[in-house]
Every structure is written in structure tokens, then in C-alpha cells.
Protein backbone atom coordinates (compact mmCIF):
# COMPACT_ATOMS: atom_id res chain seq x y z
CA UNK A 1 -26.03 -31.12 38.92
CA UNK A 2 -28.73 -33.37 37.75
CA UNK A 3 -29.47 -30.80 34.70
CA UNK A 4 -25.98 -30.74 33.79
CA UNK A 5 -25.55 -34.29 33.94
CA UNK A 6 -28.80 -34.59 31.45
CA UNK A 7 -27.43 -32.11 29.45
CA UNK A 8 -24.10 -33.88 28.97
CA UNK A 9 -26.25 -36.96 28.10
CA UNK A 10 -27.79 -35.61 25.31
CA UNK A 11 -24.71 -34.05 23.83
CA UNK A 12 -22.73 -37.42 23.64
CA UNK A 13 -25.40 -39.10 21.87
CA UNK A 14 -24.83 -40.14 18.51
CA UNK A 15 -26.84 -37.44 16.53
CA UNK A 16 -29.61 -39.63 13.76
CA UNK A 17 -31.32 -38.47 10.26
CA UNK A 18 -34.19 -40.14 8.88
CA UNK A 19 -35.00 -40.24 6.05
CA UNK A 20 -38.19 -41.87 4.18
CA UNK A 21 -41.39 -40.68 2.67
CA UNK A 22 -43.63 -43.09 5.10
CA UNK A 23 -44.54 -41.54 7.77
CA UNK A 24 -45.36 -44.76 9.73
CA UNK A 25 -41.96 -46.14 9.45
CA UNK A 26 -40.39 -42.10 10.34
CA UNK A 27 -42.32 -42.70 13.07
CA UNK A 28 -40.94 -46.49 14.12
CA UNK A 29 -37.60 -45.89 13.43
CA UNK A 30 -37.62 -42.76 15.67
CA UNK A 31 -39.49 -44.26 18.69
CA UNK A 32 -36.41 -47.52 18.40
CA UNK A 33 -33.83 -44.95 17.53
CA UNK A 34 -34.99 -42.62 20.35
CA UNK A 35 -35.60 -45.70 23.08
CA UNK A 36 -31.57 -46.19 22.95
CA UNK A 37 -29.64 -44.01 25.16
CA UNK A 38 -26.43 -44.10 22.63
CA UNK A 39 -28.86 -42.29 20.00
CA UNK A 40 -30.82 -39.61 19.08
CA UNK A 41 -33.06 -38.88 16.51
CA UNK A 42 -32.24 -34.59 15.68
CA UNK A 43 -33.72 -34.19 12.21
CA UNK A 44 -36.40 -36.15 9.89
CA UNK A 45 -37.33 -35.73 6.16
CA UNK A 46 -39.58 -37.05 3.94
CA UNK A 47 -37.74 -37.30 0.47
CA UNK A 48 -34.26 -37.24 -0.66
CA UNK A 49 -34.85 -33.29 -1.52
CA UNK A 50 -35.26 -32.07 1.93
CA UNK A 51 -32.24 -34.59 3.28
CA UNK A 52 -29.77 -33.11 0.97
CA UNK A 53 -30.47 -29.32 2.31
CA UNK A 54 -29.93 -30.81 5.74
CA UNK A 55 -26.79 -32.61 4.59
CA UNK A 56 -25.70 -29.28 3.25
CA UNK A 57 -25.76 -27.34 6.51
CA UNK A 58 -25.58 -29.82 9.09
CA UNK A 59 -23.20 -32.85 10.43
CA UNK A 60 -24.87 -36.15 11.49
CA UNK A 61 -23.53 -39.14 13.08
CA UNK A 62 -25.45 -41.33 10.79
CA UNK A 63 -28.48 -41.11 8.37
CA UNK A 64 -31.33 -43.66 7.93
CA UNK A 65 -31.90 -43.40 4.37
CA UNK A 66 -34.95 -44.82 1.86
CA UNK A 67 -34.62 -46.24 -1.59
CA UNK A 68 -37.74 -45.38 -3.21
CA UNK A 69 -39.01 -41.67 -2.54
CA UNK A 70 -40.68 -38.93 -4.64
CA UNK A 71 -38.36 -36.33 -6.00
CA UNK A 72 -34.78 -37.64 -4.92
CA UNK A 73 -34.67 -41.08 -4.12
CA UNK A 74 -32.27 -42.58 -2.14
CA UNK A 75 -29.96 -43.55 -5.17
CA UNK A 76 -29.82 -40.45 -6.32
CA UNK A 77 -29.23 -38.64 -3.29
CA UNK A 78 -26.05 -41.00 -2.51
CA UNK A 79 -24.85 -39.86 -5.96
CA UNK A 80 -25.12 -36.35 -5.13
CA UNK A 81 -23.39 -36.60 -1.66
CA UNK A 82 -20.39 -38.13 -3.59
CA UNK A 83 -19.82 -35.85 -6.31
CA UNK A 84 -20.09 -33.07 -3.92
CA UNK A 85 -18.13 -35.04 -1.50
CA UNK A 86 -20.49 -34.40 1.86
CA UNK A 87 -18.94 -37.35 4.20
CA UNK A 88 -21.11 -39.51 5.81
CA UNK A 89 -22.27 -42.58 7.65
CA UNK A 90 -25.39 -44.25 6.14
CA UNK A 91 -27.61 -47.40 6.79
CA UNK A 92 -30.23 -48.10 3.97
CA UNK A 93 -33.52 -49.58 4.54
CA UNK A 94 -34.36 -51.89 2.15
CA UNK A 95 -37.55 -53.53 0.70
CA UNK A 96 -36.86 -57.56 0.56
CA UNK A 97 -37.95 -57.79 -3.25
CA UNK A 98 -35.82 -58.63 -5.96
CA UNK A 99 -35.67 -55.11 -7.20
CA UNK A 100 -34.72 -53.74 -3.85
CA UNK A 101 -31.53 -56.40 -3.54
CA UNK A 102 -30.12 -54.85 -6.68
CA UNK A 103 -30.97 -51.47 -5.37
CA UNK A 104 -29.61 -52.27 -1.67
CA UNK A 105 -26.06 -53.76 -3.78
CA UNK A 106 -25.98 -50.38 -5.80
CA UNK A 107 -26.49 -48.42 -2.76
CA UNK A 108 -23.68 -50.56 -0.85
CA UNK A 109 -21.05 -49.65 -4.03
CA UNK A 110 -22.05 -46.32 -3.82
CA UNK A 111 -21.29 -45.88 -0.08
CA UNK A 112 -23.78 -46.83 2.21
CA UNK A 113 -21.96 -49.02 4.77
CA UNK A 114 -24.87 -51.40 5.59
CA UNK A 115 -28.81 -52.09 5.17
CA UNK A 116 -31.73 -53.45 7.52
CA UNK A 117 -34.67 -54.76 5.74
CA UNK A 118 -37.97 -53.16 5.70
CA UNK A 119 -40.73 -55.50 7.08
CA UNK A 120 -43.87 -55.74 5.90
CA UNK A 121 -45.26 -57.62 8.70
CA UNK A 122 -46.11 -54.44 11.18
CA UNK A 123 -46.32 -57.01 14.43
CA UNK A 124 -42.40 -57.49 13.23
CA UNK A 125 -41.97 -54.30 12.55
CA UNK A 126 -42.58 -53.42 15.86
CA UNK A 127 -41.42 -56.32 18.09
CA UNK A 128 -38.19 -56.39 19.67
CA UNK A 129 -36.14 -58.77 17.29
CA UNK A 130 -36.70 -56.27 14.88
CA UNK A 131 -35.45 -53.44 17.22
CA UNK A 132 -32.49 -55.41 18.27
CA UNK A 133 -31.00 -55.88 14.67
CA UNK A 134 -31.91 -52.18 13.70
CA UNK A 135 -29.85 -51.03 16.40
CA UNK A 136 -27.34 -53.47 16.42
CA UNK A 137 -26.90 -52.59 12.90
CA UNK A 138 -27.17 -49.00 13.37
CA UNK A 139 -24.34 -48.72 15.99
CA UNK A 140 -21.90 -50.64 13.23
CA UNK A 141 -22.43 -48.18 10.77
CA UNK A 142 -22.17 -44.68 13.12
CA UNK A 143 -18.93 -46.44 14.82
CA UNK A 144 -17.62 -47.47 11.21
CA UNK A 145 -14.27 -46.17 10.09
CA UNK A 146 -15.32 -45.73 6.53
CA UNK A 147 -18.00 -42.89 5.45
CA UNK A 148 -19.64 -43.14 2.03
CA UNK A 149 -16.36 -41.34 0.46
CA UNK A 150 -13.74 -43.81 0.54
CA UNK A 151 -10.45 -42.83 1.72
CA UNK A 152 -8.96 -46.20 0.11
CA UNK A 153 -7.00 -46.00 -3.29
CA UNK A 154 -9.38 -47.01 -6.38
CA UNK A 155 -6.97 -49.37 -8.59
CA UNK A 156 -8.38 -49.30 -12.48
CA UNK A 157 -9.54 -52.86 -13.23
CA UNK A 158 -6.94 -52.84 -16.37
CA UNK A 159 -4.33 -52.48 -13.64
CA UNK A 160 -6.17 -54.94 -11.28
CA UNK A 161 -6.19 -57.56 -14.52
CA UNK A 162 -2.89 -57.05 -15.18
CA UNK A 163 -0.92 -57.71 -11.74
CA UNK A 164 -3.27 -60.65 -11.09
CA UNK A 165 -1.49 -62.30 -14.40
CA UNK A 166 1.65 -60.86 -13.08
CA UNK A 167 1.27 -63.03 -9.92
CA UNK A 168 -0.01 -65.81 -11.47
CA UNK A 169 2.53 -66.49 -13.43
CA UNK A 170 4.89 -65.76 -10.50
CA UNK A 171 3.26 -68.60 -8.63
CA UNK A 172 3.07 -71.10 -11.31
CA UNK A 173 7.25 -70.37 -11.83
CA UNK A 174 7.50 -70.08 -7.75
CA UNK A 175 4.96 -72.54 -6.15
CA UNK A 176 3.70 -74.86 -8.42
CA UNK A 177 0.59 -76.56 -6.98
CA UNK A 178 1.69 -79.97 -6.10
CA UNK A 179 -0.71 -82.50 -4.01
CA UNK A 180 -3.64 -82.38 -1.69
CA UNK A 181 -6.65 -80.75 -1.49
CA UNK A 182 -6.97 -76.78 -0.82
CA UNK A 183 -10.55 -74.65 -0.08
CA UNK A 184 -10.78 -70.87 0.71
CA UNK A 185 -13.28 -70.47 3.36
CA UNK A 186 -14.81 -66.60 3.56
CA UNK A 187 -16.26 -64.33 6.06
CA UNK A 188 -17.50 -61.11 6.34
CA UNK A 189 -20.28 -58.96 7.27
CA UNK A 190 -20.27 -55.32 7.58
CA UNK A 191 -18.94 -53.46 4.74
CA UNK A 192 -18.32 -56.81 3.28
CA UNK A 193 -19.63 -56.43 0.26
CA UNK A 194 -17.70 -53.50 -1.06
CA UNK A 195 -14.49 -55.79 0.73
CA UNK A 196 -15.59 -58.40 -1.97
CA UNK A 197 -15.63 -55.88 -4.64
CA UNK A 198 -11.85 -55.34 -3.81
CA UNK A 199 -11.09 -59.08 -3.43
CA UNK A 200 -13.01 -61.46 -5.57
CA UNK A 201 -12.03 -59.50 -8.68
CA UNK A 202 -8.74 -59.69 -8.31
CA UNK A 203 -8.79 -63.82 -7.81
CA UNK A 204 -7.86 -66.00 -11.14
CA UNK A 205 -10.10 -68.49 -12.97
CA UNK A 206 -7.10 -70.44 -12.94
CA UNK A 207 -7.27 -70.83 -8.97
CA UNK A 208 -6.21 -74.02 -7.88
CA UNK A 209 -9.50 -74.17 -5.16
CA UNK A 210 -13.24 -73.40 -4.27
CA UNK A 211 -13.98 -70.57 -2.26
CA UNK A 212 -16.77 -70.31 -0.13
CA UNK A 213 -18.34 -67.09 0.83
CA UNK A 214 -20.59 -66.52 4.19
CA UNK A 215 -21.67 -62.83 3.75
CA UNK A 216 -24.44 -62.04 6.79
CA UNK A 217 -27.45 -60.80 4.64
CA UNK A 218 -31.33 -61.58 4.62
CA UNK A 219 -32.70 -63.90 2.09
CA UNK A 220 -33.28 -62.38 -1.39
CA UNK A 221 -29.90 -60.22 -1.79
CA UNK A 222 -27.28 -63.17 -2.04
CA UNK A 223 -28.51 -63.51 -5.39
CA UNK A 224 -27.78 -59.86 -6.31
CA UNK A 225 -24.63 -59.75 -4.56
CA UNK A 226 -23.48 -62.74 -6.24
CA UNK A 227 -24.78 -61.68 -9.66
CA UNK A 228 -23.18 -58.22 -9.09
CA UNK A 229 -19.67 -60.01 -8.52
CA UNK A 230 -20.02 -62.68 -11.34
CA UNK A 231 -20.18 -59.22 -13.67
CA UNK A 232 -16.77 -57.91 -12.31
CA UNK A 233 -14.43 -61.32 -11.82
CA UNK A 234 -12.49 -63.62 -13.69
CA UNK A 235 -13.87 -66.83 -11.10
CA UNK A 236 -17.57 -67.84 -11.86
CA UNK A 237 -19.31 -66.47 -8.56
CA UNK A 238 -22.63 -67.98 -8.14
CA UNK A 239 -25.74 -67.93 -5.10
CA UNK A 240 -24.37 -71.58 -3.67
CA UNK A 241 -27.27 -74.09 -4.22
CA UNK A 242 -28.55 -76.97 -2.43
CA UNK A 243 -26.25 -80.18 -3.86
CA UNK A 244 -24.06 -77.78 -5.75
CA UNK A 245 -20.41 -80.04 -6.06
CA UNK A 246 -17.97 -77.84 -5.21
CA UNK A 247 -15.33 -77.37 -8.64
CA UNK A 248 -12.05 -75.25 -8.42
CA UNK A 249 -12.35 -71.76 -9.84
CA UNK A 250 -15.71 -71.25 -8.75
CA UNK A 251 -16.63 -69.00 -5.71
CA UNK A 252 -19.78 -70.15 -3.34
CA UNK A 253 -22.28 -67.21 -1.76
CA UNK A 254 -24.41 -68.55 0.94
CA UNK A 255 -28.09 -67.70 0.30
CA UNK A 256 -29.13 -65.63 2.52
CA UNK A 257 -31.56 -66.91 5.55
CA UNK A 258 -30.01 -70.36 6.21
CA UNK A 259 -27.04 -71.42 7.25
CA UNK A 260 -24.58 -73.41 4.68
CA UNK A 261 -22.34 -76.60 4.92
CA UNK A 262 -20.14 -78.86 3.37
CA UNK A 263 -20.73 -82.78 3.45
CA UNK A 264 -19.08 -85.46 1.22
CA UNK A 265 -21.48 -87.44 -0.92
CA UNK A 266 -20.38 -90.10 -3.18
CA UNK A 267 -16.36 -88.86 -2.35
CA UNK A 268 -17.43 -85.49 -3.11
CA UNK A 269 -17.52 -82.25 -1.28
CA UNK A 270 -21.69 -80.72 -1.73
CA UNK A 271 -23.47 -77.75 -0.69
CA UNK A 272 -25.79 -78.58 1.77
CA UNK A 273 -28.08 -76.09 3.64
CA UNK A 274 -30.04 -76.00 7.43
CA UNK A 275 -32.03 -73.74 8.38
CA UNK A 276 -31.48 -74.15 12.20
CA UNK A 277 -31.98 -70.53 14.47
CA UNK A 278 -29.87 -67.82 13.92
CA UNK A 279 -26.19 -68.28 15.85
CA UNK A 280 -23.84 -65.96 17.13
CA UNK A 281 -27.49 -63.50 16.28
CA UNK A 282 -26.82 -64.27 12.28
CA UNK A 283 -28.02 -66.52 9.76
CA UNK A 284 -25.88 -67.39 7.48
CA UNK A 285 -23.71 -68.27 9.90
CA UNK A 286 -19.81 -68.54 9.23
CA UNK A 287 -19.27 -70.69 12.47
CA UNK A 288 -21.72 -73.47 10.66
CA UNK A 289 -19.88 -73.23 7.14
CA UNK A 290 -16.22 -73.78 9.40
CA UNK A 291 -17.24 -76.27 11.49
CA UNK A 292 -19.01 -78.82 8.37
CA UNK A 293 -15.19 -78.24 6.70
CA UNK A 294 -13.27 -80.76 9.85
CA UNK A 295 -14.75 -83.94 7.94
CA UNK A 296 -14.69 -82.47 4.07
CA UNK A 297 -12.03 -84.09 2.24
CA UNK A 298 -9.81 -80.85 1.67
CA UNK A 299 -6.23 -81.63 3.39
CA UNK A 300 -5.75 -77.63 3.90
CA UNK A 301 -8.32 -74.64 4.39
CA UNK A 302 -7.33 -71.23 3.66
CA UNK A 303 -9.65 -69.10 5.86
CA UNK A 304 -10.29 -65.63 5.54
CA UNK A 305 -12.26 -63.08 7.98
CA UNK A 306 -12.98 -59.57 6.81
CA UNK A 307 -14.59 -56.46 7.94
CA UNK A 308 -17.47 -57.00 10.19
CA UNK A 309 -19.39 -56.87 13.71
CA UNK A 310 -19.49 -59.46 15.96
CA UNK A 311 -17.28 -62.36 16.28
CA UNK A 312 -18.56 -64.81 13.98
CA UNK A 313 -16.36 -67.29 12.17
CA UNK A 314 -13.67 -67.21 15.64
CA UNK A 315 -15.18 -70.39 17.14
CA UNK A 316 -15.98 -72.09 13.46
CA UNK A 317 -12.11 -71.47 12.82
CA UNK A 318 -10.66 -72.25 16.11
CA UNK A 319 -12.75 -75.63 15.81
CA UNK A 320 -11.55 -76.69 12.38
CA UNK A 321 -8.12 -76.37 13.37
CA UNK A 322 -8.13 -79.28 15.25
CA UNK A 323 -8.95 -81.09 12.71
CA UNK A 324 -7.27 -79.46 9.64
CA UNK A 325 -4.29 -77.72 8.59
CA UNK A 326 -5.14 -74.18 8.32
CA UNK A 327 -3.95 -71.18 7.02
CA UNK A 328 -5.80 -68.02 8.45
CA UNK A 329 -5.54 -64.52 6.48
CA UNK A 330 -7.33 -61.51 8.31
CA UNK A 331 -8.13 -57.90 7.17
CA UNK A 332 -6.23 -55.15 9.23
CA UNK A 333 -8.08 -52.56 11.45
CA UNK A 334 -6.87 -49.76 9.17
CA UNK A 335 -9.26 -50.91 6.25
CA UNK A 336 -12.19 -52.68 8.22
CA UNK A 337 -15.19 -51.02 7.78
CA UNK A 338 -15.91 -52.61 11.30
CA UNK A 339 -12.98 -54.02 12.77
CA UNK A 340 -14.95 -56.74 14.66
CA UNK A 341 -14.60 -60.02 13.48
CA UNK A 342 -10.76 -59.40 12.55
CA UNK A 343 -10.20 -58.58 15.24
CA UNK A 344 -11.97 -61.38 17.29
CA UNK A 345 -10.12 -64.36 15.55
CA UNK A 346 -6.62 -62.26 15.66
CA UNK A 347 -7.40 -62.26 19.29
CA UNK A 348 -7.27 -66.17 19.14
CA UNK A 349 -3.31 -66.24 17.93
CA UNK A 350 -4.43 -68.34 15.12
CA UNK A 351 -3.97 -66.05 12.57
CA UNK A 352 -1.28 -66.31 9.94
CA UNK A 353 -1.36 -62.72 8.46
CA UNK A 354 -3.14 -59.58 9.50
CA UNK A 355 -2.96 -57.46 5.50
CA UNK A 356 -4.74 -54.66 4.45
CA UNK A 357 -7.70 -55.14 2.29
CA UNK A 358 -5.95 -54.31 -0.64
CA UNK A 359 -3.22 -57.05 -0.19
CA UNK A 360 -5.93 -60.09 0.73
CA UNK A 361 -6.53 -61.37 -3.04
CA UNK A 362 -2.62 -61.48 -3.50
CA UNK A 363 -2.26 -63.29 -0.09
CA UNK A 364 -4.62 -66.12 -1.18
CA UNK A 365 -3.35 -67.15 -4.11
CA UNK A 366 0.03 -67.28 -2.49
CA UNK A 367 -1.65 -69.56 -0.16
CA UNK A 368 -3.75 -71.78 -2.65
CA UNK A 369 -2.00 -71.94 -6.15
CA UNK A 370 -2.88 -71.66 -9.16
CA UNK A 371 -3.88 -74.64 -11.78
């Protein structure tokens, strides 16, 4: 009985792949991966080469995959996987320099559904903060509904371009802004950034508001992330800086590492930053950015909460709204990457409209205005 019992342990475990060319870090990631009883480390390999034959032949719940590695590198190898559509569920690890940000936002477009950052302290490395996040991380992405081949429609940009000017002109005929002050306030974690891909781009220069943007990331890939969406949208998206003034048609990314706010100075709203502990286990922390908003001088806060683990940006939101009108938009379970922190402030009855992911860029500007 006791066999069979083992037995039936292993086989529900979520089956692992590593893959990276340092053996050290094979071996760390196995022993955390391994000390977890929902996981199981079945295969490794040492470049992107030796992955892909396993790919080929054999399923995994989720692959640990490397950037930089001789003969296929990580890059590469998620290229391959989607042109020969192999499904599925990866977690990068990523190097914290400026060159691996843009590499860890390529990766993210082309289908990895999150990233943990390599640390090159090894006490880190192996301590248990480290472990925690890597597995915390880990079971978001083998739990995810989304692989690295989406099963979401792709909508040309052209197309994208051209019913945003539809509905802008819809709204200025419809809904003409009139009055008050109006903010979009942002969260997501992950599979947020390919979420932003689908919403920011679709938003109008002409929007009659700020938005602010808490993505959970490390320091050092805000910037890339931000850059990366400045490239594909209309609205100037920048890395939100300390004393930034906050100016309609402009969206805010908090930097990664700290935790953002909003304060008024000299009867305007400014970017201010702590850089308090890590809440709710994440820093930036949405709850922060929500909570700063009850004495900002905006009469009416259009908050959003997208895919994501966790429950972050529930209590920000259900605090603001005693002290604010608010207007809460939140993704559906059918699109969320991770349907956690959707799902967490829909549990609250707060929320004004549960859309699909598709539907969310439409929704605010319906909400907002335009100018």
C-alpha cells in the first residue's frame, strides 16, 4: 500500500525540464525544484540543441529555460517551438543586466509566460527567499492557462489603429469629457506583459487621463518593458520617475524594486517612490500605488486588474473606494494567463465589468474620455 501510494505521488507531480548550460545553477534549480512535493525534475539539458530533441519526443509540465547558451540559445529555441507549434509552459531565467531585460521582454512576446532572475550572489542563490519566489513563480506558469502558442486571436495593428479612431470619435460624438478629474490605475503580474501588448496599444494619445502601470518585475526590466511599449502605442509610455508630474496621454511603469505613489505637490499630482519591504511578497506593489490615490486630486479612478498570481491590488482598491469614486474593470478567467488577481478583487463585488482581454482598451476609454 505504501509503494502504491509513493508511486501515485510521483505520477501526479508536475513533470520539470531544465534547461541551461551551467551546471551549478542545473544543479540549484533541481535540488529547489526537486525539494517541492508538487514537482519533479524528469529531464535536464545543457543547450537549447539537446532541449529541442526532448521537446520533440516528450510532454513536460513546464520547462526552465536559459537565455544565453552555446548552439541554440534560449531565443532561438522559443522561435523554433513556435513555428513548429510544440505547446508549452515556460519560465525564463534571466540575467538582471540591461541586455538580459530586453532579452527577458523578447522572450515574454515570444511565449514564455514568466521569468525569475538569475542571482549572482550564490548565498542568495541558495537561501530560501530565493527558493520561495522560484517556486512561487514556477507553480504560476505550469498552472497557467496559456502555453507559449497563443490560442487568442492576433488583430493586425492597421486594424487595431483603425477601430481605436473608430471609438474615439464615437466617444467624443457620445460622451464628451465634461468636468473633474479622471486617472487609470493598472495592475498586473503574470503574463502581464504580453496583456499590455494587447491593451496599451490600442489606448489614444488623445486620452482624456494618466494611466499608471504597477507590473510586478525586478529592477532593471521596467525600463525595457516600458521602452518595448513606447515602440508599439499611440500614448507616450515611459519608466515613471521620481517627481515625474503626471500629464494626460501619458502612461506611468513603476520601476521595478520599489514601490510607487502619488502625492500632490504644489496642486499637482507627482511620482513619488519608497522603497519599504516587499508587500503582499511583491515590490512594486499595486496595493501602495491604490492606496497614495484616496488623497490625489483625481475626482474618479478607473482601476484595472489583469492577469496575475496573488491578490495584489484587492485591498489597495477596496481602500480607495472609500475615499473615491471608482470604476473597476477586470480581465475574465477565459484570457488570464493566471486568473489570480481577477479573480481576487471580483471576489470583493466591487467590480464594474469582468471583459475579456481583448475588450479592456475599449472599456477604458468608455470609462475615461477622450480630449
Amino acid at each position: 500500500m505504501g509503494m502504491l501510494a509513493n508511486a501515485n505521488s510521483v505520477k501526479n507531480k508536475k513533470k520539470i525540464l531544465i534547461v541551461d548550460d551551467s551546471a551549478l545553477m542545473r544543479r540549484v534549480m533541481c535540488d529547489i525544484i526537486n525539494s517541492d512535493e508538487r514537482f519533479q525534475v524528469v529531464e535536464q539539458a545543457f543547450d537549447g540543441e539537446a532541449a529541442y530533441a526532448l521537446l520533440k519526443k516528450n510532454q513536460y509540465d513546464g520547462v526552465v529555460l536559459d537565455v544565453n547558451m552555446p548552439k541554440i540559445n534560449g531565443i532561438q529555441l522559443l522561435r523554433i517551438l513556435q513555428k513548429d507549434k510544440i505547446r508549452v509552459r515556460i519560465m525564463m531565467a534571466s540575467t538582471d543586466t540591461r541586455e538580459g531585460a530586453s532579452v527577458t521582454m523578447e522572450a515574454l512576446d515570444l511565449g514564455a509566460i514568466d521569468f525569475i532572475e538569475k542571482p549572482a550572489n550564490i548565498v542568495y542563490l541558495k537561501g530560501d527567499e530565493f527558493k520561495k519566489k522560484f517556486l512561487d513563480i514556477l507553480q504560476a506558469v505550469v498552472t497557467s492557462r496559456q502555453t507559449n502558442i497563443s490560442s487568442l486571436p492576433v488583430i493586425p495593428r492597421q486594424k487595431q489603429e483603425e477601430n481605436t479612431k473608430k471609438l474615439v470619435s464615437l466617444v467624443r460624438k457620445s460622451a464628451p469629457v465634461v468636468g473633474g478629474q479622471k486617472l487609470v490605475a493598472l495592475a498586473c503580474s503574470t503574463g502581464g506583459p504580453k496583456a499590455l501588448q494587447n491593451v496599451i496599444p490600442r489606448l489614444p494619445a488623445e486620452l482624456a487621463a494618466p494611466v499608471l502601470i504597477v507590473q510586478h518585475m525586478p529592477k532593471g526590466f521596467t525600463q525595457s518593458l516600458a521602452e518595448r511599449l513606447d515602440s508599439l502605442s499611440p500614448m507616450k509610455v515611459k519608466e515613471a520617475a521620481e517627481g515625474d508630474v503626471l500629464e494626460n496621454g501619458t502612461i506611468y511603469i513603476s520601476m521595478g524594486g520599489k514601490h510607487m505613489n502619488v502625492v500632490t505637490k504644489a496642486g499637482k499630482s507627482t511620482i513619488t517612490y519608497t522603497d519599504e519591504p516587499p508587500r503582499e511578497g511583491v515590490k512594486p506593489c499595486a496595493n501602495y500605488m491604490y492606496e497614495s490615490l484616496k488623497t490625489s486630486n483625481y475626482s474618479q479612478i478607473v482601476c484595472v486588474v489583469l492577469t496575475g498570481m496573488g491578490a495584489d491590488g484587492t485591498k489597495g482598491i477596496v481602500n480607495l473606494e472609500t475615499a473615491k469614486k471608482i470604476h473597476v474593470i477586470a480581465q475574465d478567467e477565459e484570457t488570464s494567463t493566471v486568473y489570480g488577481m481577477p479573480k481576487a478583487i471580483a471576489a470583493t463585488g466591487l467590480v464594474n465589468q469582468v471583459v475579456a482581454l481583448d475588450d479592456v482598451a475599449q472599456e477604458i476609454i468608455m470609462n475615461v474620455g477622450v480630449r
